[in-house]
N, C-alpha and C. Protein backbone atom coordinates (compact mmCIF):
# COMPACT_ATOMS: atom_id res chain seq x y z
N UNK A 1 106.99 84.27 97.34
CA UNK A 1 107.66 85.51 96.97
C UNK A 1 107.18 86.66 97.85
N UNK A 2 105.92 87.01 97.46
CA UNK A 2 105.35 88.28 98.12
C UNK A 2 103.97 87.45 98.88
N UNK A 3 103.28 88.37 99.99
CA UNK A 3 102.06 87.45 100.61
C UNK A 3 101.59 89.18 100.52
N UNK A 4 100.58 89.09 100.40
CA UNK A 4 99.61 90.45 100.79
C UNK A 4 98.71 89.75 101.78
N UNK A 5 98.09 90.35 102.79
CA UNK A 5 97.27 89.90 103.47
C UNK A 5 95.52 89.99 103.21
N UNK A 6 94.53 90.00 103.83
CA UNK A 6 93.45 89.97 103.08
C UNK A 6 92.68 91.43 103.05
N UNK A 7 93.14 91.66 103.91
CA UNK A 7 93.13 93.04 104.31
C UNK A 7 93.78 94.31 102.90
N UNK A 8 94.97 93.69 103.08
CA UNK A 8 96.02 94.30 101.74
C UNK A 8 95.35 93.95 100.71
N UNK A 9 94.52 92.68 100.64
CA UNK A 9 94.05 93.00 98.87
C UNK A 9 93.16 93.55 98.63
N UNK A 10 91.85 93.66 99.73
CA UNK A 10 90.85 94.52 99.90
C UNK A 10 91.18 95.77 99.46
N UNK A 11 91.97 96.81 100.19
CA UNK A 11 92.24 97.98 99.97
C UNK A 11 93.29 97.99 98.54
N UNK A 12 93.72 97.22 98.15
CA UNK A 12 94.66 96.98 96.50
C UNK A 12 93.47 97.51 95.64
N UNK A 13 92.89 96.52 95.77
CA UNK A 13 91.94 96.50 95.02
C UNK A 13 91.09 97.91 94.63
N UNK A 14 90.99 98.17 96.25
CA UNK A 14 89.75 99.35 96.00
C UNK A 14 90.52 100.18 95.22
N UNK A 15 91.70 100.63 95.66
CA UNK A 15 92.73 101.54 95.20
C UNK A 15 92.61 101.81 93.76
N UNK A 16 93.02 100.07 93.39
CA UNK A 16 93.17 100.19 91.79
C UNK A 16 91.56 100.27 90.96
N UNK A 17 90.86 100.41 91.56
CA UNK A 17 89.57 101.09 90.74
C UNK A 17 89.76 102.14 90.69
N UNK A 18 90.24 103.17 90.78
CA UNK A 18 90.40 104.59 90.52
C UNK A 18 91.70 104.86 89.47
N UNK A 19 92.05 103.85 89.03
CA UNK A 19 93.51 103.88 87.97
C UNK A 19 92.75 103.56 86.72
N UNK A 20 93.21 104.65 85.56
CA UNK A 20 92.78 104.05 84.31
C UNK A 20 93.68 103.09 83.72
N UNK A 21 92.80 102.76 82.69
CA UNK A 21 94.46 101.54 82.23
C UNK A 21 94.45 100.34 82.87
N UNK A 22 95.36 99.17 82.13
CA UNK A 22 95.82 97.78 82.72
C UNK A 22 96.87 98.60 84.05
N UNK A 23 97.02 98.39 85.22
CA UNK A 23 97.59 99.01 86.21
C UNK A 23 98.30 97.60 86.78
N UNK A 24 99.48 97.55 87.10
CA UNK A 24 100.24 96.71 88.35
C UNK A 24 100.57 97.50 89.55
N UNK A 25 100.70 96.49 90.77
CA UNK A 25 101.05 97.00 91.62
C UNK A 25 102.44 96.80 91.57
N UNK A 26 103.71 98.10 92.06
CA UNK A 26 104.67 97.73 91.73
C UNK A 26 105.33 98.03 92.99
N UNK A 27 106.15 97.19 93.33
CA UNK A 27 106.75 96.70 94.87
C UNK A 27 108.04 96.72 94.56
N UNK A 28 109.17 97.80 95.13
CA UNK A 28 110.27 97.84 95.08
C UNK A 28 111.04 98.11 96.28
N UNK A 29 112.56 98.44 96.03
CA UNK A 29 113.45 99.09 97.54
C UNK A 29 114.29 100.38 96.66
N UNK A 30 114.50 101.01 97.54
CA UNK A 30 115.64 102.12 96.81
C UNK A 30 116.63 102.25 98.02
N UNK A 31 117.88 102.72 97.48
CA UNK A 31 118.73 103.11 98.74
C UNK A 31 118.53 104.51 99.24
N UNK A 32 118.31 103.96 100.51
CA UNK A 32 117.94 105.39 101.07
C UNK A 32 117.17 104.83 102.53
N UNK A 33 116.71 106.06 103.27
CA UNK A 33 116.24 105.88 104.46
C UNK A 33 116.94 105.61 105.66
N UNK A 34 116.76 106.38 106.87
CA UNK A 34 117.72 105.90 107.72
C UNK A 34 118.56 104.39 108.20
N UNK A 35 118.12 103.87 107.88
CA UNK A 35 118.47 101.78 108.05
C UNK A 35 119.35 101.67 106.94
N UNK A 36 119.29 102.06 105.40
CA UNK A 36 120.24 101.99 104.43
C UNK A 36 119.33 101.55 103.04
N UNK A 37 117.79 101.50 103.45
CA UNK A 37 117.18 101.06 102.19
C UNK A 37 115.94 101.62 102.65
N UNK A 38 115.16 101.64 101.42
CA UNK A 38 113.52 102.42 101.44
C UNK A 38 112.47 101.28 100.81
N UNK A 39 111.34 100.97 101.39
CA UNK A 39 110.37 100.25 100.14
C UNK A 39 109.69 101.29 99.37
N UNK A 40 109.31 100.83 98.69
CA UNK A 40 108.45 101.67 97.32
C UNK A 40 107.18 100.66 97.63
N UNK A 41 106.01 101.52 97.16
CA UNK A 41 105.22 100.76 96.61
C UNK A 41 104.13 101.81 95.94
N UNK A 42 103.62 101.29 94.84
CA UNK A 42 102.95 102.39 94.13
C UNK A 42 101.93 101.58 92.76
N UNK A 43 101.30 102.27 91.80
CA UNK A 43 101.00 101.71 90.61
C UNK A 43 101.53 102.11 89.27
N UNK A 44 101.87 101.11 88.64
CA UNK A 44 102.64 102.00 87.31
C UNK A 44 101.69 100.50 86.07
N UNK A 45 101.75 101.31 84.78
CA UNK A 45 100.95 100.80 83.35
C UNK A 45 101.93 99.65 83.07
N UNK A 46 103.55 100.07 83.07
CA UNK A 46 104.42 99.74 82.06
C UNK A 46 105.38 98.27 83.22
N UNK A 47 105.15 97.07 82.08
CA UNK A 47 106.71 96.22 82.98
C UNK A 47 107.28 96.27 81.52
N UNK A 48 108.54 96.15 82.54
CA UNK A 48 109.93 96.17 81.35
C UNK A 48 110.47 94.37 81.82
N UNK A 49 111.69 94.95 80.73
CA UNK A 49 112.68 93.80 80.81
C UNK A 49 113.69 93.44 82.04
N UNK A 50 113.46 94.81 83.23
CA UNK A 50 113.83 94.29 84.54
C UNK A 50 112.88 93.96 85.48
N UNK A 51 111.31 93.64 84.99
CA UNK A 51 110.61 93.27 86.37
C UNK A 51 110.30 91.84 86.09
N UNK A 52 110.38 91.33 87.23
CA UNK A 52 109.91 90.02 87.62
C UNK A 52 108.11 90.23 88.29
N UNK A 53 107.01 89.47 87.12
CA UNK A 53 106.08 89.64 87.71
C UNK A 53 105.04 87.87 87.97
N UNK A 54 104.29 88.44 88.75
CA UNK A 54 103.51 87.45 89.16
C UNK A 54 102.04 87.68 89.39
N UNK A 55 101.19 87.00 89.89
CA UNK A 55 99.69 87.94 90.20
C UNK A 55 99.66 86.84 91.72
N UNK A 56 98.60 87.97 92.81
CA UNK A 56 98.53 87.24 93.53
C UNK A 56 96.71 87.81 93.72
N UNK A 57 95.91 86.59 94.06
CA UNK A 57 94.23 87.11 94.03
C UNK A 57 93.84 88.10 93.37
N UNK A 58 94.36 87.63 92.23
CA UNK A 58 93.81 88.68 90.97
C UNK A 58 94.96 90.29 90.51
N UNK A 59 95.14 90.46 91.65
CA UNK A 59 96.39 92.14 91.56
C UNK A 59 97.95 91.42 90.76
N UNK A 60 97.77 91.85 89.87
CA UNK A 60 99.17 91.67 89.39
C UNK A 60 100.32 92.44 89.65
N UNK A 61 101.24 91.98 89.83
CA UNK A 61 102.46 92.46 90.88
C UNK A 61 103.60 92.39 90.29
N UNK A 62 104.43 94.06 90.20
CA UNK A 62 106.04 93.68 89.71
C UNK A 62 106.85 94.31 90.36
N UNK A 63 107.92 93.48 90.12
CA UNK A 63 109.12 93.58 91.58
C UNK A 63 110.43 93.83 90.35
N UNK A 64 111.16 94.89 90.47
CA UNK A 64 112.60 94.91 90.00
C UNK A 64 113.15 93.83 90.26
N UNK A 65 114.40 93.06 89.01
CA UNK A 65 114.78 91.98 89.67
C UNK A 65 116.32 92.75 90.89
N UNK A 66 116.34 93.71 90.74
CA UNK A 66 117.30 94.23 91.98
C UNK A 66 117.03 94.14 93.32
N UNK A 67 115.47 94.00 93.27
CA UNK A 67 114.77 94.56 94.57
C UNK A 67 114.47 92.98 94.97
N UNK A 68 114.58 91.40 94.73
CA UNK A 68 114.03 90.77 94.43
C UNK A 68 114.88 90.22 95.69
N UNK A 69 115.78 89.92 95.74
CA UNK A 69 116.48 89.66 97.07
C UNK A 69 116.26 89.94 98.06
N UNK A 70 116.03 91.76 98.36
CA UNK A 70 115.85 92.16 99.43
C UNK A 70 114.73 91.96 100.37
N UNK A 71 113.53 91.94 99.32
CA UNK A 71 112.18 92.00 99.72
C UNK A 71 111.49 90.57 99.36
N UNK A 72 112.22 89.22 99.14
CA UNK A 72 111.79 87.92 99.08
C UNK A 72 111.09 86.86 100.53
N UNK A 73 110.11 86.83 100.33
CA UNK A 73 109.31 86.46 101.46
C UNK A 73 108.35 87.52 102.11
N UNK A 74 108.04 89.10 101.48
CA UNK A 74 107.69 90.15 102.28
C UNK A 74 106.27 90.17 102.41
N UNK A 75 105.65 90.39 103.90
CA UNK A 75 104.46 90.26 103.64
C UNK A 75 103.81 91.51 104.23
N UNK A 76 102.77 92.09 103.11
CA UNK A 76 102.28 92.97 103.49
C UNK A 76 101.14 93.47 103.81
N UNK A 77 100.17 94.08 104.92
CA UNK A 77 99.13 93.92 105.59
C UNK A 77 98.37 95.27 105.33
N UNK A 78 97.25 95.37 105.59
CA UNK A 78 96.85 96.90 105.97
C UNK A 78 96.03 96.86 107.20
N UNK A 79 96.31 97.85 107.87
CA UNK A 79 95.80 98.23 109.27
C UNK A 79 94.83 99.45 109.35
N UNK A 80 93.71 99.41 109.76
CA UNK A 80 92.94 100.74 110.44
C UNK A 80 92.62 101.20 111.66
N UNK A 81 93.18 102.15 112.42
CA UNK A 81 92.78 102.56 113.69
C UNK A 81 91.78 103.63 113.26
N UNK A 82 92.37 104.24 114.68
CA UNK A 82 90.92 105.54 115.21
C UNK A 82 92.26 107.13 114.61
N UNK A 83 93.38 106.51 114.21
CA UNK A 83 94.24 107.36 113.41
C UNK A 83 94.12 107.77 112.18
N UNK A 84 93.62 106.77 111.70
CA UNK A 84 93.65 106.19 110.23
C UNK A 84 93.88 104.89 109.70
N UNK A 85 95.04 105.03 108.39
CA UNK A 85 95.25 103.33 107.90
C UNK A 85 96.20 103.70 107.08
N UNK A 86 96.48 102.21 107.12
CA UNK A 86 98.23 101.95 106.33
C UNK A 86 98.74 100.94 105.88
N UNK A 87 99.39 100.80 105.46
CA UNK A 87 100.21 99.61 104.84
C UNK A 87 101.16 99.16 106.13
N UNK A 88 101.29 98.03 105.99
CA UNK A 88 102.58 97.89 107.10
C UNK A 88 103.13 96.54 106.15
N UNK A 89 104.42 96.45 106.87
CA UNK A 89 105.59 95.69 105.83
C UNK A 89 105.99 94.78 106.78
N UNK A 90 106.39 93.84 106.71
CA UNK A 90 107.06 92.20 107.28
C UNK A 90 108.29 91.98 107.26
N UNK A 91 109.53 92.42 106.60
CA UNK A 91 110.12 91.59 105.49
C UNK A 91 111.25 90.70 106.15
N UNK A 92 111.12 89.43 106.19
CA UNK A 92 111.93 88.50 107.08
C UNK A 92 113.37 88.74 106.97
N UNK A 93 113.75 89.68 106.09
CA UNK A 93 115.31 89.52 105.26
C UNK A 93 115.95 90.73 106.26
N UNK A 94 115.24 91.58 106.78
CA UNK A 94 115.50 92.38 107.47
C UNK A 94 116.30 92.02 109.32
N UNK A 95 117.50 92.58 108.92
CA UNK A 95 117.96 92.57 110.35
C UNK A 95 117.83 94.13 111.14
N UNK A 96 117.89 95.25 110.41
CA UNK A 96 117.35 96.12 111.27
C UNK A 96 116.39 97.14 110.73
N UNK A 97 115.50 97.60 111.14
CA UNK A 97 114.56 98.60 110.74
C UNK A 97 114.56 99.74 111.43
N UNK A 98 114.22 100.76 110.56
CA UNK A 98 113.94 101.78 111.30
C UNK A 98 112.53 102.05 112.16
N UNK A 99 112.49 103.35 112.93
CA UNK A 99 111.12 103.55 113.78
C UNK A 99 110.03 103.81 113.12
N UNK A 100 110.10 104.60 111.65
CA UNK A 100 109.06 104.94 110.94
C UNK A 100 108.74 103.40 110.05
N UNK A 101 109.09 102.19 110.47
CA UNK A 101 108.66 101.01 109.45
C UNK A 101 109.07 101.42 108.01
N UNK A 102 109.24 101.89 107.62
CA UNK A 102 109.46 102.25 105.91
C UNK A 102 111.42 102.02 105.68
N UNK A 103 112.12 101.70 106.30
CA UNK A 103 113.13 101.62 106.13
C UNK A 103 114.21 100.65 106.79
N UNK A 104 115.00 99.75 105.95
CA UNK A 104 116.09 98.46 106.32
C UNK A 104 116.78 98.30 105.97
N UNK A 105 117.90 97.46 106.72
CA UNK A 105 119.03 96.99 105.83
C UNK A 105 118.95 95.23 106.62
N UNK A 106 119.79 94.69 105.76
CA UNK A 106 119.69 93.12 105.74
C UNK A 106 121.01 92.60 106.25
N UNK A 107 121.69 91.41 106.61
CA UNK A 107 122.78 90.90 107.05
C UNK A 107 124.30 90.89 106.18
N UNK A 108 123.39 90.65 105.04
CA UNK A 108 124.36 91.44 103.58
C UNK A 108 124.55 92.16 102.90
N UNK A 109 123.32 93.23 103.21
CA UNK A 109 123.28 94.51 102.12
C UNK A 109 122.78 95.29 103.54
N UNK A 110 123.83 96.39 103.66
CA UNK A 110 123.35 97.54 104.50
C UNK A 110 122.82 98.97 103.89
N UNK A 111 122.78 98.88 102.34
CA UNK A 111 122.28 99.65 101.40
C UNK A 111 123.23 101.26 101.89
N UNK A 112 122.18 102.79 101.62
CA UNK A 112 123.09 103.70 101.64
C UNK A 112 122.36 104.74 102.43
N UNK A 113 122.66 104.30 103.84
CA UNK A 113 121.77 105.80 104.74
C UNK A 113 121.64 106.74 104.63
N UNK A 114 120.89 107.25 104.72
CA UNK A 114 120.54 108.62 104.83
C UNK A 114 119.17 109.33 105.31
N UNK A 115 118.68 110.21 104.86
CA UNK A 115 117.32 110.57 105.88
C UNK A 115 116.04 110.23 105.61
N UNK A 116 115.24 109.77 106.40
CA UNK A 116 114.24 109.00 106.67
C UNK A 116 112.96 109.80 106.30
């Protein structure tokens, strides 16, 4: 479904020590962004009756089942330079991306452009 890298769970992790509460990591898309779609990613307390969840090395993880198509197979890494650090995104489903990485559309869903 989803791969985090080892890197990505390191920094998950650290992250979610500073969250009170049972916390998930929650991994979504919205329409938007120059390409026609946006990822989300963030922490929220609450799954409902539209997330599809799973745990991967302990971080438990929920995905909208809307978002579940788009972002199936996505793997996500974290990187540190002499810039800083970041998340960076994979997602095989993707036929085009934008320059800032944060934004796609797929061979069947070109989602709903707009600004990046």
């Amino acid at each position: 479904m989803i791969t985090l890298s080892e890197q990505a769970i390191y920094k998950i992790k650290d992250m979610m020590k500073d969250e009170e509460g049972p916390t998930y990591l929650r991994i979504g898309v919205t329409a938007g962004g120059c390409s026609g779609f946006s990822y989300g990613m963030g922490f929220d307390e609450e799954k409902t009756d539209k997330d599809e969840s799973f745990v991967q090395e302990g971080i438990p993880i929920l995905i909208d089942k809307a978002s579940l198509d788009l972002i199936r197979g996505l793997q996500i890494d974290y990187k540190e330079s002499m810039m800083g650090g970041g998340f960076t995104i994979h997602n095989p489903n993707a036929t085009a991306t934008c320059g800032c990485g944060s934004s796609f559309r797929t061979a069947t869903q070109a989602g709903k452009p707009g600004d990046c």
